[in-house]
N, C-alpha and C. Protein backbone atom coordinates (compact mmCIF):
# COMPACT_ATOMS: atom_id res chain seq x y z
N UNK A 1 70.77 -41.02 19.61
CA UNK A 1 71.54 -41.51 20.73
C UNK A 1 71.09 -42.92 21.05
N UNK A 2 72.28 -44.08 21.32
CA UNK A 2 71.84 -44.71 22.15
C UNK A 2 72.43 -45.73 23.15
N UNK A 3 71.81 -45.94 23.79
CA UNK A 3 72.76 -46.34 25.41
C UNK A 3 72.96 -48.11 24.74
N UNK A 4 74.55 -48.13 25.25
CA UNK A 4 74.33 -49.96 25.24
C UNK A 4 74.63 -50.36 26.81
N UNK A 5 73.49 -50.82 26.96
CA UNK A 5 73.60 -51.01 28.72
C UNK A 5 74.85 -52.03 29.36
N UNK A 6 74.88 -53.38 28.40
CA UNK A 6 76.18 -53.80 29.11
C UNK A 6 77.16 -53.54 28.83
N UNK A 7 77.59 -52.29 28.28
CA UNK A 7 78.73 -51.47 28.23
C UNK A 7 79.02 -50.63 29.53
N UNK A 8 77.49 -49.81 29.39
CA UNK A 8 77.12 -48.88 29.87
C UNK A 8 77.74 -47.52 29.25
N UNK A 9 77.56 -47.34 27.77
CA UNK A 9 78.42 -46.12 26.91
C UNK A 9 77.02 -45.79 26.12
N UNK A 10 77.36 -44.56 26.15
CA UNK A 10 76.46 -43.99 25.50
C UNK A 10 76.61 -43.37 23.83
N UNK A 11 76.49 -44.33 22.71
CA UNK A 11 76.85 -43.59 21.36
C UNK A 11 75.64 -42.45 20.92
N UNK A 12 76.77 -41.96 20.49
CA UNK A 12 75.54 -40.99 19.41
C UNK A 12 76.07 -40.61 17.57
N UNK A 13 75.15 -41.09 17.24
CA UNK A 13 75.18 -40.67 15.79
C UNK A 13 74.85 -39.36 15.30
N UNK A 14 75.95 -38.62 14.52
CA UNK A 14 76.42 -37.52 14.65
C UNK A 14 76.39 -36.57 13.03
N UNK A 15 74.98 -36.21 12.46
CA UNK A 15 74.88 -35.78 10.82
C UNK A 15 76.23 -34.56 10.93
N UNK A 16 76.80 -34.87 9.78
CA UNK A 16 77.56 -33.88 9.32
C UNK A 16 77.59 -32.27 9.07
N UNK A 17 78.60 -31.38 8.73
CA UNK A 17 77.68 -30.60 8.40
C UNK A 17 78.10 -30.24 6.94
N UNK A 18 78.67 -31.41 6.23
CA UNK A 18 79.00 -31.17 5.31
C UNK A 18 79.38 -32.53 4.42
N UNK A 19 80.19 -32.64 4.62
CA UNK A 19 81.66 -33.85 4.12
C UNK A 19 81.36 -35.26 5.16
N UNK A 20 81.46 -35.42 6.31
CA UNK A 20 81.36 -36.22 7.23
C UNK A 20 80.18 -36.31 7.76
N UNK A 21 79.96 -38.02 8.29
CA UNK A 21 79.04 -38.58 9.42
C UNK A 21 80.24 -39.26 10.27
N UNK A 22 79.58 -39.31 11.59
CA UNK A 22 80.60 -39.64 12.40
C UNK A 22 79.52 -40.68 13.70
N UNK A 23 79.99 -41.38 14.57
CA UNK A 23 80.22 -41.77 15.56
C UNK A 23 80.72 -41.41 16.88
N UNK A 24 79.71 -41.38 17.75
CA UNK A 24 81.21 -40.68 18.92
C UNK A 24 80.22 -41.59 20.00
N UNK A 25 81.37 -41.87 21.07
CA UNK A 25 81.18 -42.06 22.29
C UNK A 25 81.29 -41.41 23.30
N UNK A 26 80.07 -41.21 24.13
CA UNK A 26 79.85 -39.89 25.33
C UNK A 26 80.56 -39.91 25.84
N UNK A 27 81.69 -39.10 26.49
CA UNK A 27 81.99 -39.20 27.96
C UNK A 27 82.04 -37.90 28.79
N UNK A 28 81.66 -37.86 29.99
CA UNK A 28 81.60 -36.62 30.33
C UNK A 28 82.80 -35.11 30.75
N UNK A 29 82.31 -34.36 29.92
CA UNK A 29 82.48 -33.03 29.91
C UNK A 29 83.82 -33.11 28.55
N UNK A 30 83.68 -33.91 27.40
CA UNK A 30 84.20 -34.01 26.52
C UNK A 30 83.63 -33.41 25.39
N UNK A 31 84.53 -32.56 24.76
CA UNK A 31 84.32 -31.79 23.99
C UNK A 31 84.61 -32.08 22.38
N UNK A 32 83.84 -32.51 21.60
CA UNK A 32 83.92 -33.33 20.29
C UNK A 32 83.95 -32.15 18.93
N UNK A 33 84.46 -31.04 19.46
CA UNK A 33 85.28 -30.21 18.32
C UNK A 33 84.26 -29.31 17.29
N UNK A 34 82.82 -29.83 18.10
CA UNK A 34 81.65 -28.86 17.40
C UNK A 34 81.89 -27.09 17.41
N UNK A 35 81.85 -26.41 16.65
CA UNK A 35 82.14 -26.22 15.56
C UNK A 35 83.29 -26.28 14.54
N UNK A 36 84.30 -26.67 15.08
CA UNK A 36 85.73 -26.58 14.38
C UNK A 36 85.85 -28.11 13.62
N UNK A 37 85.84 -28.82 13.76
CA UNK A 37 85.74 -30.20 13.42
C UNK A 37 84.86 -30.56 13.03
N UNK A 38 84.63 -31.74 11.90
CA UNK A 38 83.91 -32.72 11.38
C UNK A 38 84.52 -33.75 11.00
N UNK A 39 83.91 -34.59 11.12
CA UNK A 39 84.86 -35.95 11.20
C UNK A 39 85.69 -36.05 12.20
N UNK A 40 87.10 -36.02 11.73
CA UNK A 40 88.76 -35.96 12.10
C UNK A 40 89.46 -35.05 11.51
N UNK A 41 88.16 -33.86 10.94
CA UNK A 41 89.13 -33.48 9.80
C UNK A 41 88.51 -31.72 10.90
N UNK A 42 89.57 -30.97 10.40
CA UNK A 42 89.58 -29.74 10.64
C UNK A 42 88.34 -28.74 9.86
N UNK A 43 87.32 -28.14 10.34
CA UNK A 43 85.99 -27.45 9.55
C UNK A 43 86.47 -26.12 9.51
N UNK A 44 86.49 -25.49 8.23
CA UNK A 44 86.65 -24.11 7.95
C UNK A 44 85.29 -23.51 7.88
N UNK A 45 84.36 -22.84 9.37
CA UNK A 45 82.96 -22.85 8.85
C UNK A 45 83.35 -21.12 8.77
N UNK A 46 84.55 -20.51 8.97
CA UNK A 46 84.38 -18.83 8.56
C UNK A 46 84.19 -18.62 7.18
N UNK A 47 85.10 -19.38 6.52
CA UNK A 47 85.41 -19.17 4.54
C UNK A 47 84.07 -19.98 3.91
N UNK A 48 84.30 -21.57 4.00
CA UNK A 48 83.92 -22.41 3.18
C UNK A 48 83.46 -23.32 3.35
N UNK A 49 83.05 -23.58 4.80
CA UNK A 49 82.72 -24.67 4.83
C UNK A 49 83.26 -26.14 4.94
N UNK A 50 84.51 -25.71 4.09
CA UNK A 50 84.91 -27.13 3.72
C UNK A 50 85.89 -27.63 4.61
N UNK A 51 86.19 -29.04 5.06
CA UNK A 51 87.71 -29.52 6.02
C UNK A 51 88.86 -29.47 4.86
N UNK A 52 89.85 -29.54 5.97
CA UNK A 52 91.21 -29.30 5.61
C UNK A 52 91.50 -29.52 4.11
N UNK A 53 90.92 -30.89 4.05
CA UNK A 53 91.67 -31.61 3.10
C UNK A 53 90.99 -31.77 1.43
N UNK A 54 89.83 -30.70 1.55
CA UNK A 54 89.21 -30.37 0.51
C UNK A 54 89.82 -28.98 0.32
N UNK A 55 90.06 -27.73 1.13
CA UNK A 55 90.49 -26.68 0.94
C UNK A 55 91.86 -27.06 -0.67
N UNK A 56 92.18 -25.70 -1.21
CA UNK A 56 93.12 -25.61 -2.39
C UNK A 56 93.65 -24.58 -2.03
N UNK A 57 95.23 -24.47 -1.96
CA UNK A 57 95.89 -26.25 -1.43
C UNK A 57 94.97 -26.70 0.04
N UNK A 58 95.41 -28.26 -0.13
CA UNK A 58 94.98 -28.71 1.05
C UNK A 58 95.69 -28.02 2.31
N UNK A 59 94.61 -27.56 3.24
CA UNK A 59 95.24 -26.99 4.82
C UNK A 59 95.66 -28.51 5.73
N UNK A 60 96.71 -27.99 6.32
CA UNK A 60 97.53 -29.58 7.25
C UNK A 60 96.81 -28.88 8.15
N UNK A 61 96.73 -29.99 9.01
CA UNK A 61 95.83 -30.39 10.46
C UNK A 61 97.10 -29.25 11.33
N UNK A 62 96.26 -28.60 12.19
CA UNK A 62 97.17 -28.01 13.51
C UNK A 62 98.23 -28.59 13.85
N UNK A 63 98.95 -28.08 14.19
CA UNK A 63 100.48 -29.30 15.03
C UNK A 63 99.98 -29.61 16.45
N UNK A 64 99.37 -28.22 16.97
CA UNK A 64 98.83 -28.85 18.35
C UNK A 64 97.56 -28.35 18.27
N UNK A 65 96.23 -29.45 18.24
CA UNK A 65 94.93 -29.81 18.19
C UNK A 65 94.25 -29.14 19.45
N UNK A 66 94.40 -28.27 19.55
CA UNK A 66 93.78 -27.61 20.85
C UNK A 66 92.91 -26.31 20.30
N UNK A 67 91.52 -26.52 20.87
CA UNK A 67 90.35 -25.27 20.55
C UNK A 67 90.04 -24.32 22.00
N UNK A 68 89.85 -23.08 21.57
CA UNK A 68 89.57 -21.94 22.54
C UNK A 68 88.13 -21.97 22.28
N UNK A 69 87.29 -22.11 23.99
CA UNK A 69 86.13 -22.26 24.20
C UNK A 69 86.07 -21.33 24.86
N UNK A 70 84.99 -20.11 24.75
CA UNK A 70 84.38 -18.97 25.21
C UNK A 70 83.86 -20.01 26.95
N UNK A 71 84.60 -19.11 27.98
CA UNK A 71 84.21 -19.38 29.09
C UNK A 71 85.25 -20.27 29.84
N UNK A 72 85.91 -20.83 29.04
CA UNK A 72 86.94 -21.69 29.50
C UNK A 72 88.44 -20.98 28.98
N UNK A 73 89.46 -21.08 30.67
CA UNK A 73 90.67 -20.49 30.72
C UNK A 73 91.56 -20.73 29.68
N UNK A 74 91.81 -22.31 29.63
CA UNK A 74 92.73 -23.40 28.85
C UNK A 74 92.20 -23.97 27.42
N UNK A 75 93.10 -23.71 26.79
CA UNK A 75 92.35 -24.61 25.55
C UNK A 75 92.67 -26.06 25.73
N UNK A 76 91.14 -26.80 25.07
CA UNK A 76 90.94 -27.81 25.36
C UNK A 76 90.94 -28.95 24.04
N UNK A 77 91.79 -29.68 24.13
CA UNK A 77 92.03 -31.07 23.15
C UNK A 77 90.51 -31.38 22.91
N UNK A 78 89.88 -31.71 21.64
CA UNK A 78 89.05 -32.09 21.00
C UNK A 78 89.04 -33.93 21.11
N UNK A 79 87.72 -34.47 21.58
CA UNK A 79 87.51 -36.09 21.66
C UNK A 79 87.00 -36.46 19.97
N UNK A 80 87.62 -37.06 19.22
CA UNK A 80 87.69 -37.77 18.07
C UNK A 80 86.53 -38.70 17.90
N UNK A 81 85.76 -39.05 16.71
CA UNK A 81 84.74 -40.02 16.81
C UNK A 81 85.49 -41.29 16.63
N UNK A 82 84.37 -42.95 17.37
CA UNK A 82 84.78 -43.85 17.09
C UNK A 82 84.97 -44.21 15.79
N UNK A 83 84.09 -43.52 14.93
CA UNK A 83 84.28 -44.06 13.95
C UNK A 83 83.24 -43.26 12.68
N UNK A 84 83.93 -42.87 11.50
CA UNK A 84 83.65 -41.94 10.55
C UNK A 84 83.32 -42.49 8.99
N UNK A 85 82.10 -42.02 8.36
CA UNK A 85 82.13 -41.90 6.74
C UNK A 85 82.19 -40.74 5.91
N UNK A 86 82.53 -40.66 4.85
CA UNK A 86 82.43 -39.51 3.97
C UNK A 86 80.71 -39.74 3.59
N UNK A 87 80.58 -38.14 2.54
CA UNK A 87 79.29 -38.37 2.12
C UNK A 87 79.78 -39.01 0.45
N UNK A 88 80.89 -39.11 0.33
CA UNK A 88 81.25 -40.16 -0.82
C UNK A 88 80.43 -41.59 -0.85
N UNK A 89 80.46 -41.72 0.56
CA UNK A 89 79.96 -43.10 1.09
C UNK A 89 78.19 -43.33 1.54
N UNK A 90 78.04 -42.15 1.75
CA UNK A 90 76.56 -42.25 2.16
C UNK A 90 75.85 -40.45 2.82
N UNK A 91 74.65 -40.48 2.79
CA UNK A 91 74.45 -39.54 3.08
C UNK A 91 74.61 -38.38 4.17
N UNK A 92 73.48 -39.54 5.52
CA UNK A 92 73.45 -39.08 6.43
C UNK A 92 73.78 -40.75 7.44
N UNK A 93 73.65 -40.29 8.46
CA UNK A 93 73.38 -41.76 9.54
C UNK A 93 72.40 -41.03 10.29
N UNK A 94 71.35 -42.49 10.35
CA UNK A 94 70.65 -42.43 11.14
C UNK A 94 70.17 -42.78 12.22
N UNK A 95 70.55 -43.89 12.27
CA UNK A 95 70.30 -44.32 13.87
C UNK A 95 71.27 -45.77 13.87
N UNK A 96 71.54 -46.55 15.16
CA UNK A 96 72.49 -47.63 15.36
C UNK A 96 72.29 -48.12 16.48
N UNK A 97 72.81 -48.57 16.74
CA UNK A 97 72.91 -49.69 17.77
C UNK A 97 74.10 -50.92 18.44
N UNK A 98 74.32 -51.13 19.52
CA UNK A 98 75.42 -52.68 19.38
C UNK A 98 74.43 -53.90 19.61
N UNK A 99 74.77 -54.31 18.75
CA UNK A 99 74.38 -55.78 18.34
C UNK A 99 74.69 -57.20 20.03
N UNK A 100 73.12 -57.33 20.40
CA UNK A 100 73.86 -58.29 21.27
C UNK A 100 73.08 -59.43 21.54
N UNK A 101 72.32 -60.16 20.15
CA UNK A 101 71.34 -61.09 19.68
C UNK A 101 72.23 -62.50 19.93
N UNK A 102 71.55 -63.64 19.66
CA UNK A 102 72.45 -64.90 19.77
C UNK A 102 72.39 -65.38 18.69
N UNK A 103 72.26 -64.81 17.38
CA UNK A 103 71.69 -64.99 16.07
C UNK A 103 72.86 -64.92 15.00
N UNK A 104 73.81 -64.20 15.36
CA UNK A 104 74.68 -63.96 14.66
C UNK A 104 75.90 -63.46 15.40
N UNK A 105 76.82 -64.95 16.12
CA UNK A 105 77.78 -64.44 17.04
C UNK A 105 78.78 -63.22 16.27
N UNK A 106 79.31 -63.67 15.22
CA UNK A 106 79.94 -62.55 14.95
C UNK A 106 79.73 -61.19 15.01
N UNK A 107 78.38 -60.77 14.97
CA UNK A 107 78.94 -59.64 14.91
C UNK A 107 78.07 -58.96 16.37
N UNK A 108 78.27 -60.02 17.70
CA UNK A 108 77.69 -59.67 19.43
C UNK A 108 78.86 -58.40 19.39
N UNK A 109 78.49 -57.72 20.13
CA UNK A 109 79.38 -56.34 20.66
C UNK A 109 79.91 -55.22 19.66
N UNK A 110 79.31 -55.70 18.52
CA UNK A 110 79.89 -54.53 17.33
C UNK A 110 78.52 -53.60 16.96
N UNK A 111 78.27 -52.48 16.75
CA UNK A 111 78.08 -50.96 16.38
C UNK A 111 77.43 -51.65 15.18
N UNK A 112 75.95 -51.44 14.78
CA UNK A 112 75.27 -51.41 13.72
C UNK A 112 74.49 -50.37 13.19
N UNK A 113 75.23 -49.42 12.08
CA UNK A 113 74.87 -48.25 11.48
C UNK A 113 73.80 -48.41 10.64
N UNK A 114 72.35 -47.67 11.10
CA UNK A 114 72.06 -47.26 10.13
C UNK A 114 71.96 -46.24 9.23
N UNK A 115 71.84 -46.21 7.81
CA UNK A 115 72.18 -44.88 7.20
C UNK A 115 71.02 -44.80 5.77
């Protein structure tokens, strides 16, 4: 986790449990699709493990994205990460940060992954 104060947002870097690393930004009482989701992608953790779009044939995403939470009346829309890799791309992520040095304007206010 970590806080960028002149935001005031709280990221957290998010290991997969499979296929995806992800990104997400806190907000409260948002629900980021743990266990059903990884990534953006739909998690089959009863069968296989695998998201949608590895399943054979590929499984299409829900029409309406809504998960049933033990304790809660309504099902509740799932919060999406800012931002996602495959493990095509890398393993795990490990820690990050936003960048807000005077060293390298380009990249003040942008998300630096490490992995």
């Amino acid at each position: 986790m970590n806080w960028d104060i002149a935001s005031k947002t709280l990221l957290v870097n998010d290991i997969g449990l499979h296929y995806w690393e992800e990104i997400d930004i806190v907000t409260k009482g948002a629900n980021y699709g743990y266990s059903e989701r990884e990534g953006d992608e739909q998690v089959f953790v009863d069968s296989t493990g695998k998201t949608g779009s590895l399943m054979v044939p590929p499984v299409a995403f829900p029409d309406r994205d809504l998960l049933h939470v033990d304790g809660i009346d309504e099902p509740v829309a799932p919060v999406y990460p800012a931002a996602v890799y495959s493990h095509w791309e890398g393993d795990s992520i490990g820690s990050g940060f936003v960048y807000r040095g005077k060293q390298m304007p380009q990249l003040r206010g942008k998300y630096i992954s490490m992995t």
